[in-house]
N, C-alpha and C. Protein backbone atom coordinates (compact mmCIF):
# COMPACT_ATOMS: atom_id res chain seq x y z
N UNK A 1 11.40 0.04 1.38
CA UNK A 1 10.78 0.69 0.25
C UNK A 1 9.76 1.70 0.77
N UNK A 2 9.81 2.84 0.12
CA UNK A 2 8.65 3.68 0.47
C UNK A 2 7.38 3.57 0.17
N UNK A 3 6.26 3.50 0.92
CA UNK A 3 4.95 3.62 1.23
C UNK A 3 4.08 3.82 -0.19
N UNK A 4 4.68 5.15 -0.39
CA UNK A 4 3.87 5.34 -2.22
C UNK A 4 4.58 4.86 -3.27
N UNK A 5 6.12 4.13 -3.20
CA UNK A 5 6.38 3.08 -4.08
C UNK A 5 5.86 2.01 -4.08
N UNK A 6 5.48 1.52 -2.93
CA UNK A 6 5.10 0.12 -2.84
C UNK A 6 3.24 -0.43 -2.92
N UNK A 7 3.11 0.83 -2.84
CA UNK A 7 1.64 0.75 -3.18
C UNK A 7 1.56 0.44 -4.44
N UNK A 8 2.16 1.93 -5.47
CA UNK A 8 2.61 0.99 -7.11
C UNK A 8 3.02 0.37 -7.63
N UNK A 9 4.61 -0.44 -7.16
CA UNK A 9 4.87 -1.90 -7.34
C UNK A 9 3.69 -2.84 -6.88
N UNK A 10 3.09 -2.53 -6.01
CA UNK A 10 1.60 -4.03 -5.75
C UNK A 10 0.69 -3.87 -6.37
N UNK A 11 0.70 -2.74 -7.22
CA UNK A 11 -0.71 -2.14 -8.26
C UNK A 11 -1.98 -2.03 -7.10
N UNK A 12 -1.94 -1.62 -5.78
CA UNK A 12 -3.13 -1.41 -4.99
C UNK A 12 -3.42 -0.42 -5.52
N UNK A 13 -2.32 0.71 -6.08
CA UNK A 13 -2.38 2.21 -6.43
C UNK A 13 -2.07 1.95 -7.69
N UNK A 14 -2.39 2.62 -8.90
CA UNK A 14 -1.79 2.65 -10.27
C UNK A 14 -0.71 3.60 -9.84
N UNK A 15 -1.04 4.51 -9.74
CA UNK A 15 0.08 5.47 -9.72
C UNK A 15 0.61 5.94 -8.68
N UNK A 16 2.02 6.34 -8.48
CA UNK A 16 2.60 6.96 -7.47
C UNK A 16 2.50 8.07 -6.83
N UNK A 17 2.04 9.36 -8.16
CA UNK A 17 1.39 10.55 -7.54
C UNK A 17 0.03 10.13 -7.04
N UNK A 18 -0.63 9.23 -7.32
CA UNK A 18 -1.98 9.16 -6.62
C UNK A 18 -1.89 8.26 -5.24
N UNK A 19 -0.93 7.62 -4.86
CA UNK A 19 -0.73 6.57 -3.89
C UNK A 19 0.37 8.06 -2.82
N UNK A 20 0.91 9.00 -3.60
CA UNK A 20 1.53 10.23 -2.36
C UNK A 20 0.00 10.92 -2.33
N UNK A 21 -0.63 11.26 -3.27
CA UNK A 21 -1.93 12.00 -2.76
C UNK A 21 -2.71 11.81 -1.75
N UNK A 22 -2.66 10.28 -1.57
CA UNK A 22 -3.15 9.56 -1.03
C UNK A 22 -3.56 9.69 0.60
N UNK A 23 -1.76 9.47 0.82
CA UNK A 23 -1.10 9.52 1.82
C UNK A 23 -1.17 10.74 2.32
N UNK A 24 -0.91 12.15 1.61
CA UNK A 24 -1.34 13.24 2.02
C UNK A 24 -3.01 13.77 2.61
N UNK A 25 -3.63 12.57 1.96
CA UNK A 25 -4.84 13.37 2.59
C UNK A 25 -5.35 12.22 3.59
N UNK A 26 -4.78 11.62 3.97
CA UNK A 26 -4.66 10.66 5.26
C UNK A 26 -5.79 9.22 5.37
N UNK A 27 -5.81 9.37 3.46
CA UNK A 27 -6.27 7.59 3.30
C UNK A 27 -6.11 6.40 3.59
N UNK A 28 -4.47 6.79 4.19
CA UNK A 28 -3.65 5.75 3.96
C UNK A 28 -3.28 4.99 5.78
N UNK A 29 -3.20 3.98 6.46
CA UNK A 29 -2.72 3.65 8.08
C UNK A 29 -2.03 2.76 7.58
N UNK A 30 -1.06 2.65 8.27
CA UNK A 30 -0.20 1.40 8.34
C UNK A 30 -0.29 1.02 10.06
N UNK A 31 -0.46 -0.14 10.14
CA UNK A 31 -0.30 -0.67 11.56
C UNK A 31 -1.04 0.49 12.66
N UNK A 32 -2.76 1.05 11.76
CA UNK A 32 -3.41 1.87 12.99
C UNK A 32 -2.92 3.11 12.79
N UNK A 33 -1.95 3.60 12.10
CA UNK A 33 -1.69 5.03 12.37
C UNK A 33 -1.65 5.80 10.81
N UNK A 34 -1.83 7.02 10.93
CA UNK A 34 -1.75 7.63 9.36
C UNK A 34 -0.10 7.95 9.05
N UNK A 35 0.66 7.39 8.22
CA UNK A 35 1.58 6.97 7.40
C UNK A 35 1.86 8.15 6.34
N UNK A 36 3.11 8.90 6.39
CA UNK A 36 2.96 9.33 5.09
C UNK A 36 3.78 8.65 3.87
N UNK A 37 4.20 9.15 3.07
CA UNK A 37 4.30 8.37 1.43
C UNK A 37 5.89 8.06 2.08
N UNK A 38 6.33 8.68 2.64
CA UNK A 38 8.17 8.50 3.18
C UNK A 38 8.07 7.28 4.04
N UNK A 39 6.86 6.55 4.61
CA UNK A 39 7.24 5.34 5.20
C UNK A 39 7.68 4.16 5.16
N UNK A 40 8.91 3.78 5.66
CA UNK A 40 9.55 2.57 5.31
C UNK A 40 8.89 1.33 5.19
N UNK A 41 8.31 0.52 4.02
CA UNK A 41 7.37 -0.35 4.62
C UNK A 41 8.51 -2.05 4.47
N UNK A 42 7.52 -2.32 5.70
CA UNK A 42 7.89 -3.08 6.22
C UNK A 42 7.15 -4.99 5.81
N UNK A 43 7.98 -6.45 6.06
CA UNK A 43 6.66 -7.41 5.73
C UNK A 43 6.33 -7.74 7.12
N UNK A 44 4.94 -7.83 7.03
CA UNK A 44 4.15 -8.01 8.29
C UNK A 44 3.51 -6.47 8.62
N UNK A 45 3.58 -5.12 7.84
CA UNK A 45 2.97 -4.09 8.08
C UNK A 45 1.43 -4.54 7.68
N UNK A 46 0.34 -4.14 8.45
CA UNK A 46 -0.87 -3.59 7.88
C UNK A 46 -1.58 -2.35 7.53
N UNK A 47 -1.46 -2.30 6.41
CA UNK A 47 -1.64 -0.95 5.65
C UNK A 47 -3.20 -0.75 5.03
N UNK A 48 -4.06 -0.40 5.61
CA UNK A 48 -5.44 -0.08 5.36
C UNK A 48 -5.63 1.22 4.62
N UNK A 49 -6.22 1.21 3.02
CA UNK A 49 -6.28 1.94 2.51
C UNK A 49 -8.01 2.40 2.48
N UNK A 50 -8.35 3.70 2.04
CA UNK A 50 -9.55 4.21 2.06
C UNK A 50 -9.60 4.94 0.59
N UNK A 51 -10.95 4.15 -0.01
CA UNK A 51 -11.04 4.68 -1.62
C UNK A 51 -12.97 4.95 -1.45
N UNK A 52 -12.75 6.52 -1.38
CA UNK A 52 -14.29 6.54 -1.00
C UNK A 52 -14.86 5.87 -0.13
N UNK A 53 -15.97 5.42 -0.25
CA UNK A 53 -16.77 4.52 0.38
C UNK A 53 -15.88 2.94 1.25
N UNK A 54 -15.33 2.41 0.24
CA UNK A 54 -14.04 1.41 0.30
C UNK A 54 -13.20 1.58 1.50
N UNK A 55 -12.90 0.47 1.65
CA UNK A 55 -11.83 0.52 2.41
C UNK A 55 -10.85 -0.78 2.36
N UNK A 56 -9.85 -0.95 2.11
CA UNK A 56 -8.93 -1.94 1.90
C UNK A 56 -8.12 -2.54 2.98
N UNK A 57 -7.76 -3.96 3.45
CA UNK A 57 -7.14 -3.88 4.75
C UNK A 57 -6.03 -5.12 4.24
N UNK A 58 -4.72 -4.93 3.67
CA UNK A 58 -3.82 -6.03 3.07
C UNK A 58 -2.50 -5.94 4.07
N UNK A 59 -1.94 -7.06 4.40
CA UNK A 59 -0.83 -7.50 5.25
C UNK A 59 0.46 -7.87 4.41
N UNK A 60 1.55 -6.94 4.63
CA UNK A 60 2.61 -6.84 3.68
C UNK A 60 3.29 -8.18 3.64
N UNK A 61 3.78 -8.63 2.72
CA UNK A 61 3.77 -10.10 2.80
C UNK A 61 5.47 -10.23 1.70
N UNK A 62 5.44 -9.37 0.79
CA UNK A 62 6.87 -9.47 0.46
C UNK A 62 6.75 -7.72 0.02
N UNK A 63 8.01 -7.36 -0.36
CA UNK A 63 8.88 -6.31 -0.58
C UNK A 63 9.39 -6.64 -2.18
N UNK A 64 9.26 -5.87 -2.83
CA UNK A 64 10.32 -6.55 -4.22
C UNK A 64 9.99 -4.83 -4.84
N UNK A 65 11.68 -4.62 -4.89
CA UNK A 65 11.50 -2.96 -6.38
C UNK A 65 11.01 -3.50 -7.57
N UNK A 66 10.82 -4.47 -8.00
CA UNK A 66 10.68 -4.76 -9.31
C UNK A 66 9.88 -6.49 -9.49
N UNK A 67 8.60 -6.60 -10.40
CA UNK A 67 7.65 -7.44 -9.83
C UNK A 67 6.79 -7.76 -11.35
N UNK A 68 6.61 -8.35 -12.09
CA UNK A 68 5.27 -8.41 -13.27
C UNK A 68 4.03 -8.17 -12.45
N UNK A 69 3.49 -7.35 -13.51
CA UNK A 69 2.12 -7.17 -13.55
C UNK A 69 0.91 -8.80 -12.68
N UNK A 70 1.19 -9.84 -13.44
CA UNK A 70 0.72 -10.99 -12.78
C UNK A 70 1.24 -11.11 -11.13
N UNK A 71 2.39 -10.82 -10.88
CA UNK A 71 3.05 -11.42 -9.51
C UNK A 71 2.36 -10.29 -8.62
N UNK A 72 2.02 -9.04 -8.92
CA UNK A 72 2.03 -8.14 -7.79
C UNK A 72 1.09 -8.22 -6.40
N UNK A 73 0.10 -8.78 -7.29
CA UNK A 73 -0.42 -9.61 -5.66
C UNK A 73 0.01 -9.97 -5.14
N UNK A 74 0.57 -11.28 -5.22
CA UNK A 74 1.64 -12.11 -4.31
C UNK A 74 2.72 -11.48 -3.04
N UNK A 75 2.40 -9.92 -3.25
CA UNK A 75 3.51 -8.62 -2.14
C UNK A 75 2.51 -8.76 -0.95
N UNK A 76 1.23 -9.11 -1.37
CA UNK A 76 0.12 -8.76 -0.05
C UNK A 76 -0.55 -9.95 -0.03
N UNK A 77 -1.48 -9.58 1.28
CA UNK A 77 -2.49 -10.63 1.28
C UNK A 77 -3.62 -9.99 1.96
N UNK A 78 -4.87 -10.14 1.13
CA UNK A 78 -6.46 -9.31 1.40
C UNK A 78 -6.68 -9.64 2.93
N UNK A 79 -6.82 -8.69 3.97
CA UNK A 79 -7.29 -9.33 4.90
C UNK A 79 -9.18 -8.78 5.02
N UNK A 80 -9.11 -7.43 4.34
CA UNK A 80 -10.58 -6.99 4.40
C UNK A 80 -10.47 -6.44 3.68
N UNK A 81 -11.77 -5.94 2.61
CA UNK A 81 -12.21 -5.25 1.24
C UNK A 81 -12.58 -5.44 0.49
């Protein structure tokens, strides 16, 4: 699944144009490196996001195209933020 889909299937990102914006302006690392929105993500990636001040650090934990609102956590797990 791609990088700025899967940010909005896990609701880290509401939206998809804001989770590619994201990625374009190099908020976004997966596993240490800047990632763009085309990256295959992977479970066991760590994908550290940057929201202002913030910074998010979650370990990909499942994959799913399609997920409820309640479950979408359950794709990650908080390691820092």
């Amino acid at each position: 699944m791609r990088l700025d889909k899967y940010l909005k299937v896990s609701r880290i990102i509401k939206r998809r144009t804001v989770a590619n914006d994201a990625c374009d302006a190099d908020h976004v690392t997966v596993n240490g490196r800047r990632a763009k929105a085309s990256y295959d993500v992977k479970e066991g990636d760590v994908l550290e996001i940057t929201f202002g001040e913030k910074t998010l650090r979650v370990r990909v934990v499942d994959v799913k195209e399609h997920i409820g609102k309640a479950e979408a956590s359950s794709m990650y797990e908080v390691l820092e933020g």
